[in-house]
C-alpha atoms as a PDB file:
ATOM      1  CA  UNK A   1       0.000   0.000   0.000  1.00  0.00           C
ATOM      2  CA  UNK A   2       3.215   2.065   0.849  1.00  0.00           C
ATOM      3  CA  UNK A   3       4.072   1.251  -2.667  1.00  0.00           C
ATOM      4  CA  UNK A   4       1.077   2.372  -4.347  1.00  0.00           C
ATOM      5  CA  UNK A   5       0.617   5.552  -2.607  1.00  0.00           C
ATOM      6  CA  UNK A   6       4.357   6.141  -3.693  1.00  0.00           C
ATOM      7  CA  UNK A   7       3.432   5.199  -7.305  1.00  0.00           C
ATOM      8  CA  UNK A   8       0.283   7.057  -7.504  1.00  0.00           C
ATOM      9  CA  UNK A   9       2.321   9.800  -6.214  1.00  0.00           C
ATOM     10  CA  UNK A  10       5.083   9.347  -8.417  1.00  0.00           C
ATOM     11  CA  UNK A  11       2.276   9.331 -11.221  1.00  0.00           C
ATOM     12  CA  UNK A  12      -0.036  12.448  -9.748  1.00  0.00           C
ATOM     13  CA  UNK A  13       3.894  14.617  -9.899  1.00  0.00           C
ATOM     14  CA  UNK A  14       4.794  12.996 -13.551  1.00  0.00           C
ATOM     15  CA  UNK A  15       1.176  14.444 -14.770  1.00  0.00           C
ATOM     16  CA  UNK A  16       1.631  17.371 -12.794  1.00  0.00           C
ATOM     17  CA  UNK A  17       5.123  17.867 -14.394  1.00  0.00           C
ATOM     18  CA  UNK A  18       3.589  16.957 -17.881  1.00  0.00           C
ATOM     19  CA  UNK A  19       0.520  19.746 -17.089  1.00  0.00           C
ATOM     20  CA  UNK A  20       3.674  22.170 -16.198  1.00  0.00           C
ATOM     21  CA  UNK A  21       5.457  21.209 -19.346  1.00  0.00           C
ATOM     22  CA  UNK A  22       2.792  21.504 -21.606  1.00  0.00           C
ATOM     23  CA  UNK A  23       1.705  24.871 -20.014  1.00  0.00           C
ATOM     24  CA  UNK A  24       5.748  26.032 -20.293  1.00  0.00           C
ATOM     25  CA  UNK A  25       5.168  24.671 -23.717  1.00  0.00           C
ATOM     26  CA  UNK A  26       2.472  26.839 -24.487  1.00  0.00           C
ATOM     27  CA  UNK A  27       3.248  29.779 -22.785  1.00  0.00           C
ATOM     28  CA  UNK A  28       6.842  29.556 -25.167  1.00  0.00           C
ATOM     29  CA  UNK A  29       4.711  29.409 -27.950  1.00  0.00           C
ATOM     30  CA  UNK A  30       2.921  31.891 -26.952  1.00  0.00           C
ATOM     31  CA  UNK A  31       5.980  34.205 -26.432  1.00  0.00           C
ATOM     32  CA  UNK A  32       7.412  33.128 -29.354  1.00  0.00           C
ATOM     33  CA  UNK A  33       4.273  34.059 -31.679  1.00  0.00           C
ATOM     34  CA  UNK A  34       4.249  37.119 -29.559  1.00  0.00           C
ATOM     35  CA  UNK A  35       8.248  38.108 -30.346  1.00  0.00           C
ATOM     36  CA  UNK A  36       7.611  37.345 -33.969  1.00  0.00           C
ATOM     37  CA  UNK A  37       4.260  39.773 -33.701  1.00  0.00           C
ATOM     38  CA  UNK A  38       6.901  42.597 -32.516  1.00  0.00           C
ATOM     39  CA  UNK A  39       9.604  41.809 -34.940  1.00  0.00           C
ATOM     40  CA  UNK A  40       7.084  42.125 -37.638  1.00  0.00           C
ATOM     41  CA  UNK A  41       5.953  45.058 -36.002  1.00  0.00           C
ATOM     42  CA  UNK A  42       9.524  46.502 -35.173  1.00  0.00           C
ATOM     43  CA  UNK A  43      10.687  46.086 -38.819  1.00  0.00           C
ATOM     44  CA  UNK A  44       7.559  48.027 -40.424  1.00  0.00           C
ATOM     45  CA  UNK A  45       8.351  50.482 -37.911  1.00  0.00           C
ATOM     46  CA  UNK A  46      12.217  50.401 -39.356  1.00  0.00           C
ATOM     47  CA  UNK A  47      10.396  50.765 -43.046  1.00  0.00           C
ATOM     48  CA  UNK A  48       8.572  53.507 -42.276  1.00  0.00           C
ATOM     49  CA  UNK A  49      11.433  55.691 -40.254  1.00  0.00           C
ATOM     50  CA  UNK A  50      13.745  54.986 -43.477  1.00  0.00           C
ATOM     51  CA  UNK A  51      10.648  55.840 -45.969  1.00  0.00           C
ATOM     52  CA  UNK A  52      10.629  59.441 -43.807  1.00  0.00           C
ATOM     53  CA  UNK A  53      14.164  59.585 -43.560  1.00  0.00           C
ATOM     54  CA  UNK A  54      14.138  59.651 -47.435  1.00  0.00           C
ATOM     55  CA  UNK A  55      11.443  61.638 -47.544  1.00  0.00           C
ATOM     56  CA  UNK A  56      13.100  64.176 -44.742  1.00  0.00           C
ATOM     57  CA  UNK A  57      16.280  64.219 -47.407  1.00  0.00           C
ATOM     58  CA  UNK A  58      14.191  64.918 -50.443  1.00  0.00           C
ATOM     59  CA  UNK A  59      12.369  67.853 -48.884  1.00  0.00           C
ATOM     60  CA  UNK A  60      15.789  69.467 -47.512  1.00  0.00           C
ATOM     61  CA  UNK A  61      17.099  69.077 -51.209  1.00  0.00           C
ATOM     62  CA  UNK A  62      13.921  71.017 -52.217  1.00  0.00           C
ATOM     63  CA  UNK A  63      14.707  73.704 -49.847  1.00  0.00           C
ATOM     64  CA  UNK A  64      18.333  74.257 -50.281  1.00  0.00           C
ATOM     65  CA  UNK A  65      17.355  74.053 -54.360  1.00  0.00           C
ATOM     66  CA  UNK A  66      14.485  76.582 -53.726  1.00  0.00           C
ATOM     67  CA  UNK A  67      16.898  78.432 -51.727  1.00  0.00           C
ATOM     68  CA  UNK A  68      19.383  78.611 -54.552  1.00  0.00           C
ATOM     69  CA  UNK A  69      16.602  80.125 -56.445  1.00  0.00           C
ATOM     70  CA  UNK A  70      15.450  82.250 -54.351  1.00  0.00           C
ATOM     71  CA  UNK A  71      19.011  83.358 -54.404  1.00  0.00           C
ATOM     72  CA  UNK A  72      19.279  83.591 -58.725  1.00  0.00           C
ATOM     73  CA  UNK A  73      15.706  85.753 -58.579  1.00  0.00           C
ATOM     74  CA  UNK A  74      16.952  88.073 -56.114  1.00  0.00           C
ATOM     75  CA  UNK A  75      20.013  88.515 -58.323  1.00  0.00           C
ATOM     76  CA  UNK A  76      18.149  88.959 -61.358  1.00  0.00           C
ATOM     77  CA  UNK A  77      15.838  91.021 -59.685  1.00  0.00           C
ATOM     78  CA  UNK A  78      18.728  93.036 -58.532  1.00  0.00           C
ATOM     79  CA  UNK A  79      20.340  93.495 -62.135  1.00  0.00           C
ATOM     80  CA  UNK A  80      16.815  94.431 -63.091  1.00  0.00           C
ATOM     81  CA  UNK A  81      16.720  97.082 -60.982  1.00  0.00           C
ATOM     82  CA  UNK A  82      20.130  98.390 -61.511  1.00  0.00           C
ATOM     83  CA  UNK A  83      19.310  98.456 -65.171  1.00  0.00           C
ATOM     84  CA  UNK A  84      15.851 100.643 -64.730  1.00  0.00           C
ATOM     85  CA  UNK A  85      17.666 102.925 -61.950  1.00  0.00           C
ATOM     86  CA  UNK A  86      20.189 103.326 -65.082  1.00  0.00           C
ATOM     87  CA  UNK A  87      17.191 103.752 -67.598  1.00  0.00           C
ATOM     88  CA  UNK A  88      15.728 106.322 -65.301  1.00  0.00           C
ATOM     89  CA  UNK A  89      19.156 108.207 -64.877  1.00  0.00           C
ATOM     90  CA  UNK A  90      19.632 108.374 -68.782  1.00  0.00           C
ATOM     91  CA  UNK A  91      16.017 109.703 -68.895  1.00  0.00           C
ATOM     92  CA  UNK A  92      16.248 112.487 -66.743  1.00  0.00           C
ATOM     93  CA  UNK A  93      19.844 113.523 -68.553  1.00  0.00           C
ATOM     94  CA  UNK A  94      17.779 113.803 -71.943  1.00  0.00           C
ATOM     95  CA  UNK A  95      15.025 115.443 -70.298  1.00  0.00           C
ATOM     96  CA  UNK A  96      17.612 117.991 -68.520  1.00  0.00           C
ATOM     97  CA  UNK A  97      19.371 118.514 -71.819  1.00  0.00           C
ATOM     98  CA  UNK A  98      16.396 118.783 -73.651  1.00  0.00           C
ATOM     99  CA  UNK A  99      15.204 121.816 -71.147  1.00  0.00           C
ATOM    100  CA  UNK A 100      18.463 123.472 -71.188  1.00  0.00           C
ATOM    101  CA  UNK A 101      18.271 122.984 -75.100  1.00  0.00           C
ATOM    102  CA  UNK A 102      14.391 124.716 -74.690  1.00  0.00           C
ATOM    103  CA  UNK A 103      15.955 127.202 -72.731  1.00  0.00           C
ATOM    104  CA  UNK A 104      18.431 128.384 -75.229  1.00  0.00           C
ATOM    105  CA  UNK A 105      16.150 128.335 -77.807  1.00  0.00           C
ATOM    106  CA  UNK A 106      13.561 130.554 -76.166  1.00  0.00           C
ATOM    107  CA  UNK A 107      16.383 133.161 -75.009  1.00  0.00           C
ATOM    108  CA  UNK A 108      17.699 132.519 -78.866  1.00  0.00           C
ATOM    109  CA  UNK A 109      14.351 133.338 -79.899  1.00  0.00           C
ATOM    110  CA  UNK A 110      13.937 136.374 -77.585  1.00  0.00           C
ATOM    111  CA  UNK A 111      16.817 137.761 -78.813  1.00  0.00           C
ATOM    112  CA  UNK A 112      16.186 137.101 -82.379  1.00  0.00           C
ATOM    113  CA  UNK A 113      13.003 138.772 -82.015  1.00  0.00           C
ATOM    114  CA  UNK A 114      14.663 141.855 -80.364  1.00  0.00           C
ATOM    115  CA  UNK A 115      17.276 142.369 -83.019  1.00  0.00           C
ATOM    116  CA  UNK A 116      13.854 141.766 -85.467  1.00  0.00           C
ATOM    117  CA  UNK A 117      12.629 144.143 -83.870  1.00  0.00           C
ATOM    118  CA  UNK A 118      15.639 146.653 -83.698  1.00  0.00           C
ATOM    119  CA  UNK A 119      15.757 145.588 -87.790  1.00  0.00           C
ATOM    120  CA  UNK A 120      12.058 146.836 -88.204  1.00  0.00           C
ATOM    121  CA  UNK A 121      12.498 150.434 -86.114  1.00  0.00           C
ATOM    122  CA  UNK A 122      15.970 150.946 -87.871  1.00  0.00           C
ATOM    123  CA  UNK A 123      14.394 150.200 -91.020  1.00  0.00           C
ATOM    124  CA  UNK A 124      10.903 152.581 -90.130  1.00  0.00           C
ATOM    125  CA  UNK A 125      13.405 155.190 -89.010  1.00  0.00           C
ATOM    126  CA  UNK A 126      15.419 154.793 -92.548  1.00  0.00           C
ATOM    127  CA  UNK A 127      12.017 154.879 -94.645  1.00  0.00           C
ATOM    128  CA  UNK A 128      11.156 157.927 -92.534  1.00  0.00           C
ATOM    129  CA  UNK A 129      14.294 159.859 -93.073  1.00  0.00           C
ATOM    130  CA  UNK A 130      14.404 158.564 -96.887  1.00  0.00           C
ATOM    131  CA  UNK A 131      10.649 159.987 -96.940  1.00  0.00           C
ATOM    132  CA  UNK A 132      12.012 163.079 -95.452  1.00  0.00           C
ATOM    133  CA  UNK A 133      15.019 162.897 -98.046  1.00  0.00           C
ATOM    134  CA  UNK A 134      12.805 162.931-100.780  1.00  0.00           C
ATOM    135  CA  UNK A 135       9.933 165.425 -99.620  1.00  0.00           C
ATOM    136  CA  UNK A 136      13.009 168.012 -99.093  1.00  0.00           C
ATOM    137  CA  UNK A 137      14.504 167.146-102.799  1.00  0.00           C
ATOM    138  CA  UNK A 138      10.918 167.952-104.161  1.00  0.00           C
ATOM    139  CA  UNK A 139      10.801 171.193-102.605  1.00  0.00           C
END
């Protein structure tokens, strides 16, 4: 009777250990379905930080080349305005040369019409004395 309780003993412990096996058993499965789960998980992760990292590069390579023409249409817009500012400056020379030219050729004028003038009372003065002249000769 010793015996058997010692062998049903023996057996109750070997299925208890077999219970505690196959539970380990499981519960490694279990882990293991779990790890692959995050590994899966870890590596999409791993995709999707290198997808932004390349799309992080591509967008600084659009700002430095925006920022390289930001820098050509400042300079053009630069030259541009150099070249109007110049434009303008050759403008207002011809216009000031243009007034000092009007200028001259109103005092030329005014003095053209004086010695006109001058002509017409010399000449009045000469057709008076020649009338004069002639009126005297008569008599």
């Amino acid at each position: 009777s010793f015996l058997g309780r010692g062998m049903k003993e023996a057996a109750g412990s070997l299925a208890a250990e077999r219970l505690h096996g196959a539970q380990l058993s499981d519960t490694i499965s279990q882990i293991r379905e779990q790890l692959l789960v995050a590994r899966e998980g870890m590596e999409a992760v791993m995709k999707r930080d290198a997808a932004k990292e390349i799309e992080v590069e591509h967008l600084h390579r659009s700002m430095a080349m925006l920022g390289d023409e930001r820098d050509v249409l400042k300079s053009e817009l630069h030259r541009q305005q150099q070249a109007q500012q110049m434009e303008m400056d050759d403008a207002l020379q011809e216009l000031h040369e243009a007034s000092e030219e009007a200028a001259t050729s109103k005092a030329e004028t005014s003095e053209a019409r004086a010695a006109r003038n001058q002509i017409t009372a010399q000449l009045a003065t000469q057709s008076r004395e020649l009338e004069t002249f002639e009126s005297w000769k008569r008599e």
